[in-house]
N, C-alpha and C. Protein backbone atom coordinates (compact mmCIF):
# COMPACT_ATOMS: atom_id res chain seq x y z
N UNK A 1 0.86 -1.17 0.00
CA UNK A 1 0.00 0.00 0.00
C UNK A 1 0.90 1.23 0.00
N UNK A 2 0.86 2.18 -1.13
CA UNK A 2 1.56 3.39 -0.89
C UNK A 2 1.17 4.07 0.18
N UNK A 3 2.02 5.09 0.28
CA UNK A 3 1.41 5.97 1.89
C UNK A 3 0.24 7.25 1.75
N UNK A 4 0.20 7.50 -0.03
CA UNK A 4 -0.95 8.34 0.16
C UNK A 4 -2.12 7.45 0.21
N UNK A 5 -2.81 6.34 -0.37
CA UNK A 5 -3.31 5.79 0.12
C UNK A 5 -3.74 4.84 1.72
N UNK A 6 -2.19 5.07 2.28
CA UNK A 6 -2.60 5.01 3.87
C UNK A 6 -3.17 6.11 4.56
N UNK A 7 -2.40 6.98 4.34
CA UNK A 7 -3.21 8.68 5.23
C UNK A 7 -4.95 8.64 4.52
N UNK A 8 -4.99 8.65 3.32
CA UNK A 8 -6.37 8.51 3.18
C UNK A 8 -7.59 7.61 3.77
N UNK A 9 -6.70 6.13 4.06
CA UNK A 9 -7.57 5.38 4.57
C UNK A 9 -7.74 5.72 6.15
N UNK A 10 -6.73 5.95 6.34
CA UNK A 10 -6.49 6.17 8.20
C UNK A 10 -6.98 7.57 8.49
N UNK A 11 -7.13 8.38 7.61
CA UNK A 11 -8.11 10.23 7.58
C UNK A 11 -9.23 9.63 7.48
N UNK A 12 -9.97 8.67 6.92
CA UNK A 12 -11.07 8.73 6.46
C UNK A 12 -12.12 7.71 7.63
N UNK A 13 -11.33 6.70 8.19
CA UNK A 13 -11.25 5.79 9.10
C UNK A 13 -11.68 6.98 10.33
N UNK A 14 -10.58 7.59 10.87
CA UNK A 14 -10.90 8.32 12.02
C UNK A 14 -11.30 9.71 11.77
N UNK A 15 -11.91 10.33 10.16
CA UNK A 15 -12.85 11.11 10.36
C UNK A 15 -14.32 10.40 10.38
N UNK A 16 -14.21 9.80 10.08
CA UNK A 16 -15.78 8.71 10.10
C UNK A 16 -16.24 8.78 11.30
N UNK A 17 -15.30 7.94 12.39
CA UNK A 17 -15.63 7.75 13.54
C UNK A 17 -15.94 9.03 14.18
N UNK A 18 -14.69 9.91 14.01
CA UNK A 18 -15.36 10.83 14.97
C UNK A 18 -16.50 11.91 14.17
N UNK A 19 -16.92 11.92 13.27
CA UNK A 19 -18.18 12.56 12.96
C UNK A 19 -19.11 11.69 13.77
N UNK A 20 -18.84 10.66 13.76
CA UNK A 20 -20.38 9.72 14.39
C UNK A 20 -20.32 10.32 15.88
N UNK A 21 -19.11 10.36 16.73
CA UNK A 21 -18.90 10.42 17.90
C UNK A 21 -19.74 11.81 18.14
N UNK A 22 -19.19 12.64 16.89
CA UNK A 22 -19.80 14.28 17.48
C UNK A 22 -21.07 14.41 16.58
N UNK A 23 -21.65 13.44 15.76
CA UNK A 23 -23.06 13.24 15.64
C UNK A 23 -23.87 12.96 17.21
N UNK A 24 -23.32 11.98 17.63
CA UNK A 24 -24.29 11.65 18.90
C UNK A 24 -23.76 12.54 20.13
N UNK A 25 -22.95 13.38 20.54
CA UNK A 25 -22.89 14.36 21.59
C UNK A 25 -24.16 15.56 21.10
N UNK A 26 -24.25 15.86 19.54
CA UNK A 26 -24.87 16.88 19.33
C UNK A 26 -26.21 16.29 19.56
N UNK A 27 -26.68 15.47 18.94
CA UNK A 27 -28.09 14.54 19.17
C UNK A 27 -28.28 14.38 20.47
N UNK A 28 -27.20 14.16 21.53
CA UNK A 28 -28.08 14.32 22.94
C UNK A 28 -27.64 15.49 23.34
N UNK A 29 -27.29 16.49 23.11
CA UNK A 29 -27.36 17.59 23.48
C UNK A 29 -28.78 18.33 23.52
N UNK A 30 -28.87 17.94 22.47
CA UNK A 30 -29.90 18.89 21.49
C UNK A 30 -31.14 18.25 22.52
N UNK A 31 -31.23 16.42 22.55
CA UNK A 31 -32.09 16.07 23.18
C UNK A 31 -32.40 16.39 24.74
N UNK A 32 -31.38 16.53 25.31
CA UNK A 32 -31.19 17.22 26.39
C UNK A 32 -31.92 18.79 27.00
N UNK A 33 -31.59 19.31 25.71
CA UNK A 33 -32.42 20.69 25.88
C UNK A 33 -33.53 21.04 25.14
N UNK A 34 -33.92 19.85 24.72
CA UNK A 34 -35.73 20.10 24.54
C UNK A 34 -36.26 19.60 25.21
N UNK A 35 -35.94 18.66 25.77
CA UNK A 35 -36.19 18.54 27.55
C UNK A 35 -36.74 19.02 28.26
N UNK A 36 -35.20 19.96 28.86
CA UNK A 36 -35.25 20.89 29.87
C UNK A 36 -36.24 21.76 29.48
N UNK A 37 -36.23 22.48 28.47
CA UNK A 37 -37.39 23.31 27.47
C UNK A 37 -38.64 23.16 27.70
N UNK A 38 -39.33 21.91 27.86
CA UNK A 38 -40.42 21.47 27.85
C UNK A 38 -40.58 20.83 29.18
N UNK A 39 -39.49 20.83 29.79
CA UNK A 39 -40.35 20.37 31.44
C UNK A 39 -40.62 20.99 32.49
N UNK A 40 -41.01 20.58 33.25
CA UNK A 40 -41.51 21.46 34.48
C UNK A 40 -40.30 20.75 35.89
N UNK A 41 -40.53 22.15 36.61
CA UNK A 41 -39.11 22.02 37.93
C UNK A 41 -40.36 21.82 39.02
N UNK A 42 -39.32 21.10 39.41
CA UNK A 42 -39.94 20.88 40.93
C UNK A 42 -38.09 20.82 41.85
N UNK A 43 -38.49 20.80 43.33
CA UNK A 43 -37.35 20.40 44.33
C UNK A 43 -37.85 19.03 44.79
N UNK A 44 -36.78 18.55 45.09
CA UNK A 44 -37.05 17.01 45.47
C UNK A 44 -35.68 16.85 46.20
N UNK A 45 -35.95 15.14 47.03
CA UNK A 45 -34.92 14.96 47.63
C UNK A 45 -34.54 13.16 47.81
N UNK A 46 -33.10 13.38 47.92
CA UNK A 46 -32.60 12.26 47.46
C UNK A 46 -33.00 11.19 48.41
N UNK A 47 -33.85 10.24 48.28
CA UNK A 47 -34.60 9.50 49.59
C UNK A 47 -33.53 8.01 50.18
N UNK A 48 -32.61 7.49 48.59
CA UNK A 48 -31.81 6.58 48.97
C UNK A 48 -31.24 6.74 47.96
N UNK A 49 -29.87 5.84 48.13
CA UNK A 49 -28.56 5.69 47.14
C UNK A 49 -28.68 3.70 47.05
N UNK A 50 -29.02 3.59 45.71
CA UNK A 50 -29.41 2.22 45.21
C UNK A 50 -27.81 1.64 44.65
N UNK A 51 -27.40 0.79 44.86
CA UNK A 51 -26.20 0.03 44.87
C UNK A 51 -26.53 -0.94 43.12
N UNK A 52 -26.18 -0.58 41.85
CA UNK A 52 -25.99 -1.88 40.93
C UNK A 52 -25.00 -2.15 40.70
N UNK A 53 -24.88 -3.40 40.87
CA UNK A 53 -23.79 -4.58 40.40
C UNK A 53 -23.84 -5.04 39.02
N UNK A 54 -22.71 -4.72 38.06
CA UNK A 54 -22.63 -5.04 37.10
C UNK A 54 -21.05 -5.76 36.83
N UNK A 55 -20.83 -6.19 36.07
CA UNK A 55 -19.93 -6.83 34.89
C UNK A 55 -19.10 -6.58 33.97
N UNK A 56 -18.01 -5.78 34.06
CA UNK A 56 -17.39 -5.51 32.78
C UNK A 56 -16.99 -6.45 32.12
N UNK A 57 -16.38 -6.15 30.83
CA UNK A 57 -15.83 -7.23 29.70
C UNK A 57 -15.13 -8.26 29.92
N UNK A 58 -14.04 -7.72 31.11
CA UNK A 58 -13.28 -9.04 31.72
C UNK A 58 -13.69 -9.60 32.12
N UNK A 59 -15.20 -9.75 33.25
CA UNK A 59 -15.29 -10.35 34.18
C UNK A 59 -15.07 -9.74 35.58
N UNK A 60 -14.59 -8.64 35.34
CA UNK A 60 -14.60 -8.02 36.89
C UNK A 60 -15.76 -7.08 37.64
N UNK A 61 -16.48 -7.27 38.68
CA UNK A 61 -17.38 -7.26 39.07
C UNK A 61 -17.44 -5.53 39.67
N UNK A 62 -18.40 -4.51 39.01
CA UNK A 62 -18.15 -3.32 39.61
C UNK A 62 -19.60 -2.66 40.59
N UNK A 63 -19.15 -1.77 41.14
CA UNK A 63 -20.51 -1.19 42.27
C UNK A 63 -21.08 0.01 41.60
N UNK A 64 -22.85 0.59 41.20
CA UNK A 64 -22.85 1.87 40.63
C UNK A 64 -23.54 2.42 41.55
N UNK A 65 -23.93 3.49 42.44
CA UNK A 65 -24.53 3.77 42.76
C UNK A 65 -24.93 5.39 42.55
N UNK A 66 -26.48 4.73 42.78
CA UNK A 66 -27.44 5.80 41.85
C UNK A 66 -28.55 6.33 43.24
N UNK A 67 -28.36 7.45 42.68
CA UNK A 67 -29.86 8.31 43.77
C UNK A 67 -31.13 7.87 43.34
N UNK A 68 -31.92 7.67 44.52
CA UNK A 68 -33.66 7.21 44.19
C UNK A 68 -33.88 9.09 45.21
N UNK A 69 -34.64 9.70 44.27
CA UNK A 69 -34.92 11.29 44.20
C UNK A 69 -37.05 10.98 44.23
N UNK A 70 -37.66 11.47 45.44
CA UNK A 70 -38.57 11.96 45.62
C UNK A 70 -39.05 13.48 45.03
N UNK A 71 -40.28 13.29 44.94
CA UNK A 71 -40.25 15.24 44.34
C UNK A 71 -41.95 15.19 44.65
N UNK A 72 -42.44 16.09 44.78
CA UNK A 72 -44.01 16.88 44.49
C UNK A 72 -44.33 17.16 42.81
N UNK A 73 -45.14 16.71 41.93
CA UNK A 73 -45.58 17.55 40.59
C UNK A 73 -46.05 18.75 41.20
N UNK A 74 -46.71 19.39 40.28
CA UNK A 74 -47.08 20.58 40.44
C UNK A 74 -48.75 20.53 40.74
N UNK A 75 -48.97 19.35 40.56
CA UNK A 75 -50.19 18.86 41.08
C UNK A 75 -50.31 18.07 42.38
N UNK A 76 -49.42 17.84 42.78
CA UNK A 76 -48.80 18.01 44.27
C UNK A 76 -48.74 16.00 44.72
N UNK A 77 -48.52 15.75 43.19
CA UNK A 77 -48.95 14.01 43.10
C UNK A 77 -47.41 13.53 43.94
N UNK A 78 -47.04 12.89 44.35
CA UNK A 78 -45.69 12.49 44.81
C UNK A 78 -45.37 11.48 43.84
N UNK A 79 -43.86 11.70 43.29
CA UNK A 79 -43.25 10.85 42.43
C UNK A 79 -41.95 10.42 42.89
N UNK A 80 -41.07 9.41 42.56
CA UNK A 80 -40.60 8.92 43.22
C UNK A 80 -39.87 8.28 41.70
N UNK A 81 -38.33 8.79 41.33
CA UNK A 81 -37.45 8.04 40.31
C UNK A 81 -36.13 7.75 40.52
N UNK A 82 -35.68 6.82 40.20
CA UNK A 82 -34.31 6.57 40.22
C UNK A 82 -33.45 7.25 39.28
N UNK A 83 -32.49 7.84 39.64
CA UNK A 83 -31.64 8.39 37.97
C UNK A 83 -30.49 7.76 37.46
N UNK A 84 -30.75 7.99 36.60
CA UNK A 84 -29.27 7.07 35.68
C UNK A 84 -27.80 7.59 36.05
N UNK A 85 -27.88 8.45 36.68
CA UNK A 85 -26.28 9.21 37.04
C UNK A 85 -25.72 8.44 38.09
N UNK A 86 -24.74 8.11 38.14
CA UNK A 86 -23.44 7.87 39.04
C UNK A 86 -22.81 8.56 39.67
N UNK A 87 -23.11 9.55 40.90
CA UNK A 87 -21.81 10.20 41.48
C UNK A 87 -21.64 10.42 42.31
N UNK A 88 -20.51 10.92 43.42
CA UNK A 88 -20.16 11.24 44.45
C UNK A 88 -20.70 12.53 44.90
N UNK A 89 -21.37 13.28 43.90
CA UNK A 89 -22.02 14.36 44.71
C UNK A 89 -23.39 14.68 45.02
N UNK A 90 -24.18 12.72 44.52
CA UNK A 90 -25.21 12.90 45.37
C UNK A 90 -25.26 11.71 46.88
N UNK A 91 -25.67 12.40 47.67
CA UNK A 91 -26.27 11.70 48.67
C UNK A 91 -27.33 12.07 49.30
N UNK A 92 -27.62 11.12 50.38
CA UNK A 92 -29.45 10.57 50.81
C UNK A 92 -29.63 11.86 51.42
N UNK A 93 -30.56 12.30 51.26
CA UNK A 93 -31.10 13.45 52.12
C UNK A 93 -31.12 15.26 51.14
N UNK A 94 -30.02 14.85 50.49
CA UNK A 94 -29.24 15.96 49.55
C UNK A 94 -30.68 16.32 48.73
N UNK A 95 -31.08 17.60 49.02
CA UNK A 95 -31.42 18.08 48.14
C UNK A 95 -31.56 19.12 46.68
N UNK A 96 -32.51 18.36 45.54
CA UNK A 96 -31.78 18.56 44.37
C UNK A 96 -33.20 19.55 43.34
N UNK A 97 -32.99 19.92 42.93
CA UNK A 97 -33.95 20.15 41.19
C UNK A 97 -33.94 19.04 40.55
N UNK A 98 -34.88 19.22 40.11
CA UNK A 98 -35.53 17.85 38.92
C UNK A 98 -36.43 18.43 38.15
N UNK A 99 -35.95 17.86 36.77
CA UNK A 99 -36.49 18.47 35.90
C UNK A 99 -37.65 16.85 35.57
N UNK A 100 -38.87 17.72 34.68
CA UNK A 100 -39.80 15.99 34.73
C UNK A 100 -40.87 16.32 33.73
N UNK A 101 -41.12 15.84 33.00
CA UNK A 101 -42.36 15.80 32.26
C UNK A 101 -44.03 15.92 33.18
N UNK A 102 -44.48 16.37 32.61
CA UNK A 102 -45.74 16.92 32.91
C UNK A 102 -46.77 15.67 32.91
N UNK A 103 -46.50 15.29 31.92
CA UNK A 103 -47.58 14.12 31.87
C UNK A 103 -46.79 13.08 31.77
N UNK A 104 -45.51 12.56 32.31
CA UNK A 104 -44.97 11.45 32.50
C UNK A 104 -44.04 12.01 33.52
N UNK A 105 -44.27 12.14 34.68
CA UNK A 105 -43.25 12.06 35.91
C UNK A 105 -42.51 11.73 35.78
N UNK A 106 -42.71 10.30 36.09
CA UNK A 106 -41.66 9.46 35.90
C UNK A 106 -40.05 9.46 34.88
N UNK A 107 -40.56 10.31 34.22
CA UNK A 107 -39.58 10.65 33.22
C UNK A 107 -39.13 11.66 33.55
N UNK A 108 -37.62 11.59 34.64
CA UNK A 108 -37.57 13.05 35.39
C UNK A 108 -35.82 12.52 35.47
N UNK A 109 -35.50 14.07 35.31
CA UNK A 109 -33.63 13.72 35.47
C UNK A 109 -33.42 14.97 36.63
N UNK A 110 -31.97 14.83 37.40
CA UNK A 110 -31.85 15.99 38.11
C UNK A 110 -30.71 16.39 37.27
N UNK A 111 -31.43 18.16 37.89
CA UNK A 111 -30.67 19.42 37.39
C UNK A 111 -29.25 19.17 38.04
N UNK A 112 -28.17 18.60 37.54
CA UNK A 112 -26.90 18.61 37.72
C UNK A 112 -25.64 18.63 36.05
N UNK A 113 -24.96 19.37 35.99
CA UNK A 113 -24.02 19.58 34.96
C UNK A 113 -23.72 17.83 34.63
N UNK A 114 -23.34 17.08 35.34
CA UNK A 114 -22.73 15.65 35.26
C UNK A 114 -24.41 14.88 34.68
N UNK A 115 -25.42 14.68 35.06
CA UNK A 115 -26.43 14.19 34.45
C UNK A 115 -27.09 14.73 33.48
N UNK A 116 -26.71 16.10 33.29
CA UNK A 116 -27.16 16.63 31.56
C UNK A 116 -26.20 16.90 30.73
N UNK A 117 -25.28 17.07 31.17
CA UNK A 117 -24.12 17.38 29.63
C UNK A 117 -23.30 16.64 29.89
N UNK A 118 -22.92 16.17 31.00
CA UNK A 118 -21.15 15.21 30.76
C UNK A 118 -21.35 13.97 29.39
N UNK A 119 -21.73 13.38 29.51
CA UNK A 119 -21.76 12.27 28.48
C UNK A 119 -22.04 13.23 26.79
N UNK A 120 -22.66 14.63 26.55
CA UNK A 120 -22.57 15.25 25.58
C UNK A 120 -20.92 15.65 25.54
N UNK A 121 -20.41 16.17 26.78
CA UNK A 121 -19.40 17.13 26.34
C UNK A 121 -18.20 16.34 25.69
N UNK A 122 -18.32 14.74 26.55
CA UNK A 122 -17.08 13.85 26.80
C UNK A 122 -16.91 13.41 25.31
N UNK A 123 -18.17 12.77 24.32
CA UNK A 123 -18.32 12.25 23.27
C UNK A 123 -18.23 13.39 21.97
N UNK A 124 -18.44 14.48 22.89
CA UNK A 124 -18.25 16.32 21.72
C UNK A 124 -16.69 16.52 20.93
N UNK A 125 -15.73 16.06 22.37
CA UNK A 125 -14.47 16.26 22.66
C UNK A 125 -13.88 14.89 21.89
N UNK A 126 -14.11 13.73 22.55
CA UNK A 126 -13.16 12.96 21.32
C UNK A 126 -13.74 13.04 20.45
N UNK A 127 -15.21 13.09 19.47
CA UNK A 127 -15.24 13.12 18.34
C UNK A 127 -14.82 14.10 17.52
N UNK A 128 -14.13 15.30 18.30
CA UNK A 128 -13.80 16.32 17.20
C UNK A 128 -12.30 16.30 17.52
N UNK A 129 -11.42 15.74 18.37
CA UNK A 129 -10.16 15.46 18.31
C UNK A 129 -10.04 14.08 17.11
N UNK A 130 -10.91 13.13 17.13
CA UNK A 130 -10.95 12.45 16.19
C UNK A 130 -10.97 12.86 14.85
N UNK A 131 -12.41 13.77 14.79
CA UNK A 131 -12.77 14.25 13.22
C UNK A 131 -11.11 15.03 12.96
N UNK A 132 -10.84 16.03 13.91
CA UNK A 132 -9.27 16.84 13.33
C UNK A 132 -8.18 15.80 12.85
N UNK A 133 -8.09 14.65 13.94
CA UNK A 133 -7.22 13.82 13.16
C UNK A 133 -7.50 13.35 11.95
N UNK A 134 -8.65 12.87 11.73
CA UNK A 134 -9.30 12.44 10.19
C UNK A 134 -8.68 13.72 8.79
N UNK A 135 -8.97 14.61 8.86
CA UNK A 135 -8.99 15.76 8.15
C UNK A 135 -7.71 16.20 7.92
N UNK A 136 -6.62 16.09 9.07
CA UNK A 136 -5.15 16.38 9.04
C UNK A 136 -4.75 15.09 8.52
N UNK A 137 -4.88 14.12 8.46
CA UNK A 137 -4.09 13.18 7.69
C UNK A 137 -4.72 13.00 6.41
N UNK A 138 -5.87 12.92 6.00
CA UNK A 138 -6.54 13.55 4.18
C UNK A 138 -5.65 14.56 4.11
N UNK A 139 -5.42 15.99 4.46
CA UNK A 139 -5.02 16.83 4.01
C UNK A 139 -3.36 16.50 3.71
N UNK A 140 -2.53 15.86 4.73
CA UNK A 140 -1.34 15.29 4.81
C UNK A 140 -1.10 14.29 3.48
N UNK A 141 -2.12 13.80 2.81
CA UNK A 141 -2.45 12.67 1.95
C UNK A 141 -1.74 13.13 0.58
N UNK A 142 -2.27 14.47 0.61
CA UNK A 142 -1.83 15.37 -1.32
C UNK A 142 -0.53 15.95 -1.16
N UNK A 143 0.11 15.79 0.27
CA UNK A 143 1.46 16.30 0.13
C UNK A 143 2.46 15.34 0.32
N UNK A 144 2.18 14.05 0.55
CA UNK A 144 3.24 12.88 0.26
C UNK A 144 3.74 12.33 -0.95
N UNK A 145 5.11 12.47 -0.64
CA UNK A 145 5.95 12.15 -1.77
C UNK A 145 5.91 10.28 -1.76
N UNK A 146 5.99 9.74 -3.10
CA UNK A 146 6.40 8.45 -3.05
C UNK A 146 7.63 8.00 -3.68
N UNK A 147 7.73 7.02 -3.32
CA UNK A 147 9.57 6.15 -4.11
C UNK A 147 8.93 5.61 -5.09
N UNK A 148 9.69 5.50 -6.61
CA UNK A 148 9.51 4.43 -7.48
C UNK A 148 10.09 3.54 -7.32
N UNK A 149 9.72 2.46 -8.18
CA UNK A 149 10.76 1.30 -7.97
C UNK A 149 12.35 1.35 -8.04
N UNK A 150 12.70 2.56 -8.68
CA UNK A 150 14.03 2.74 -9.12
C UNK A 150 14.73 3.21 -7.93
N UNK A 151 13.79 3.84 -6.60
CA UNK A 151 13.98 4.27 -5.61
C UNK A 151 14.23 5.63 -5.61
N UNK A 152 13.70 6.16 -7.06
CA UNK A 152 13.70 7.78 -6.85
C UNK A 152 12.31 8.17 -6.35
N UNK A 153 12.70 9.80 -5.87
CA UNK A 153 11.54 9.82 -5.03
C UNK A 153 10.54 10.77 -6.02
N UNK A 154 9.11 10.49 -6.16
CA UNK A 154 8.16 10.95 -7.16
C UNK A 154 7.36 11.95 -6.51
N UNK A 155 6.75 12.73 -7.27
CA UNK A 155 5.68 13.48 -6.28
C UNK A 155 4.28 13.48 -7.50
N UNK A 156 3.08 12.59 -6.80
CA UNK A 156 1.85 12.62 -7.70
C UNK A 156 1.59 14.02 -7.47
N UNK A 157 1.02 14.39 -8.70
CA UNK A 157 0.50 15.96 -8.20
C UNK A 157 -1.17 15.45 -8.82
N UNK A 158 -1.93 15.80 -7.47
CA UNK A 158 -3.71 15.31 -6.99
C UNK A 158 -4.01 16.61 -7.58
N UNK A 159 -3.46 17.67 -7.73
CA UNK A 159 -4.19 18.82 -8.23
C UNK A 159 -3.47 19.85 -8.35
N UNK A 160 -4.01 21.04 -8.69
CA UNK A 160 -3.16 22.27 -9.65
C UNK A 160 -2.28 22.90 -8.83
N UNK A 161 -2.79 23.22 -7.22
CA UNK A 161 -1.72 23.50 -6.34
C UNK A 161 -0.98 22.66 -5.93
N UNK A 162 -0.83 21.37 -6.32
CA UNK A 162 -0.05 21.28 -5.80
C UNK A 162 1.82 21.31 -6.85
N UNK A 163 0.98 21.69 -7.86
CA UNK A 163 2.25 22.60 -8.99
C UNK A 163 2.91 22.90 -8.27
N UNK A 164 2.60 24.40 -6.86
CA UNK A 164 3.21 25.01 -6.85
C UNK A 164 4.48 23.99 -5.58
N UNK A 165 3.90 22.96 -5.44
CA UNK A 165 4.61 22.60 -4.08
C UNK A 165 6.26 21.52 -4.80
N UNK A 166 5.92 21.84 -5.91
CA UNK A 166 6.78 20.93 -6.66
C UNK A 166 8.38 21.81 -6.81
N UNK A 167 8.26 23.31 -6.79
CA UNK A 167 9.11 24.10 -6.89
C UNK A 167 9.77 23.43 -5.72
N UNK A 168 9.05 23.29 -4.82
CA UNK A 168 9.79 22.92 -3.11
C UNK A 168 10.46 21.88 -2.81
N UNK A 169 9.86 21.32 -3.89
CA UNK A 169 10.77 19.79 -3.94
C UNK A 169 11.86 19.56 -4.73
N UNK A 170 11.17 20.30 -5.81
CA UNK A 170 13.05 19.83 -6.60
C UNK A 170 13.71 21.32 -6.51
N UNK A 171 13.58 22.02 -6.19
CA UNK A 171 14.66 23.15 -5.48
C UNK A 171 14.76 23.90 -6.84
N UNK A 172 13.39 24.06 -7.62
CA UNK A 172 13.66 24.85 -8.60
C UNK A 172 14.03 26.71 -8.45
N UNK A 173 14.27 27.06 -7.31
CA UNK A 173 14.23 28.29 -7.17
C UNK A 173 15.70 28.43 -6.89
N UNK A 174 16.59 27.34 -6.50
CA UNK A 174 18.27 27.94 -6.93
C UNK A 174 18.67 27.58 -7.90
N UNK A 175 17.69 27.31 -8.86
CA UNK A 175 18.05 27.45 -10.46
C UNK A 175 17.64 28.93 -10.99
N UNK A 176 17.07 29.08 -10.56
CA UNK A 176 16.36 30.11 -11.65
C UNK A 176 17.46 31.92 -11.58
N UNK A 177 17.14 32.19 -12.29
CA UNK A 177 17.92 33.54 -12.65
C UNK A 177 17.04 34.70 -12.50
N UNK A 178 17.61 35.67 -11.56
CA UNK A 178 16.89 36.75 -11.41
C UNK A 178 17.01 37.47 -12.70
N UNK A 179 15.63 37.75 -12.66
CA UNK A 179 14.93 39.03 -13.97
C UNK A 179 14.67 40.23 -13.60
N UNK A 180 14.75 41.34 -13.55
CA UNK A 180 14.89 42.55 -13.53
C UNK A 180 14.33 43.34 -14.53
């Protein structure tokens, strides 16, 4: 495989990925704040910290624990949800905001930076360190020189500028004769 065809495959490889990566930070972003947009606040409070046991890939056995968050609707119904967040800065008693659907309670997240944007910002960030790597090695792609078999070194020219990059290579400018 020549090497402009490697930078292309390996630009195109990890701009792929990370467009997808910063496809889905923007998609739950976005989902995130039509959400918030459309729900109603209440205060609530953290009633217990629920312990799940799960499994990673190896086999090694890990602990998650998650807040079970009480709240009032605005119809003064008592609801009662567990949230999907993991962290050390909730505990039992701690009280929080919760954001919740109107006509589905139950469908309620708390107002914390780590349960509404971390998983946007984290997947925002490598997919656009990804997409840059993708894009810098395509672009790296039209300026690699190759060896022929003879072991001289060639330069494909992919397009009209890159005419001008050819001066740079074969050192046509300590040939040339000043004109006046």
């Amino acid at each position: 495989m020549n090497e402009k065809l490697f930078w292309r495959i390996f630009g195109s490889i990890f701009g792929g990925v990370g467009s997808i990566f910063a496809l889905i930070a923007v998609l739950d972003g976005v989902s995130n704040y039509n959400f918030i947009s459309q729900a109603k606040i209440a205060n609530g409070t953290i009633v217990d910290i629920v312990a799940y046991r799960g499994t990673d890939n190896k086999g090694k056995t890990y602990i998650n624990y998650q807040p079970v968050v009480q709240f009032n609707t605005i119809d003064g119904k008592s609801t009662i949800f567990t949230s999907d967040t993991s962290s050390s800065e909730f505990t039992k008693g701690k009280e929080v905001k919760v954001y919740y659907q109107a006509d589905n309670p139950n469908n309620a997240k708390i107002n914390s930076w780590i349960s509404l944007w971390l998983f946007s910002v984290i997947f925002g960030i490598f997919g656009s360190v990804l997409l840059v790597i993708g894009i810098a090695s395509i672009i790296k792609s039209f300026y690699v020189n190759t060896v022929d078999i003879t072991g001289n070194m060639t330069s494909e020219i992919d397009s009209f500028d890159d005419l001008d990059d050819l001066d740079d290579l074969y050192c046509f400018d300590d040939y040339q004769e000043e004109v006046f």
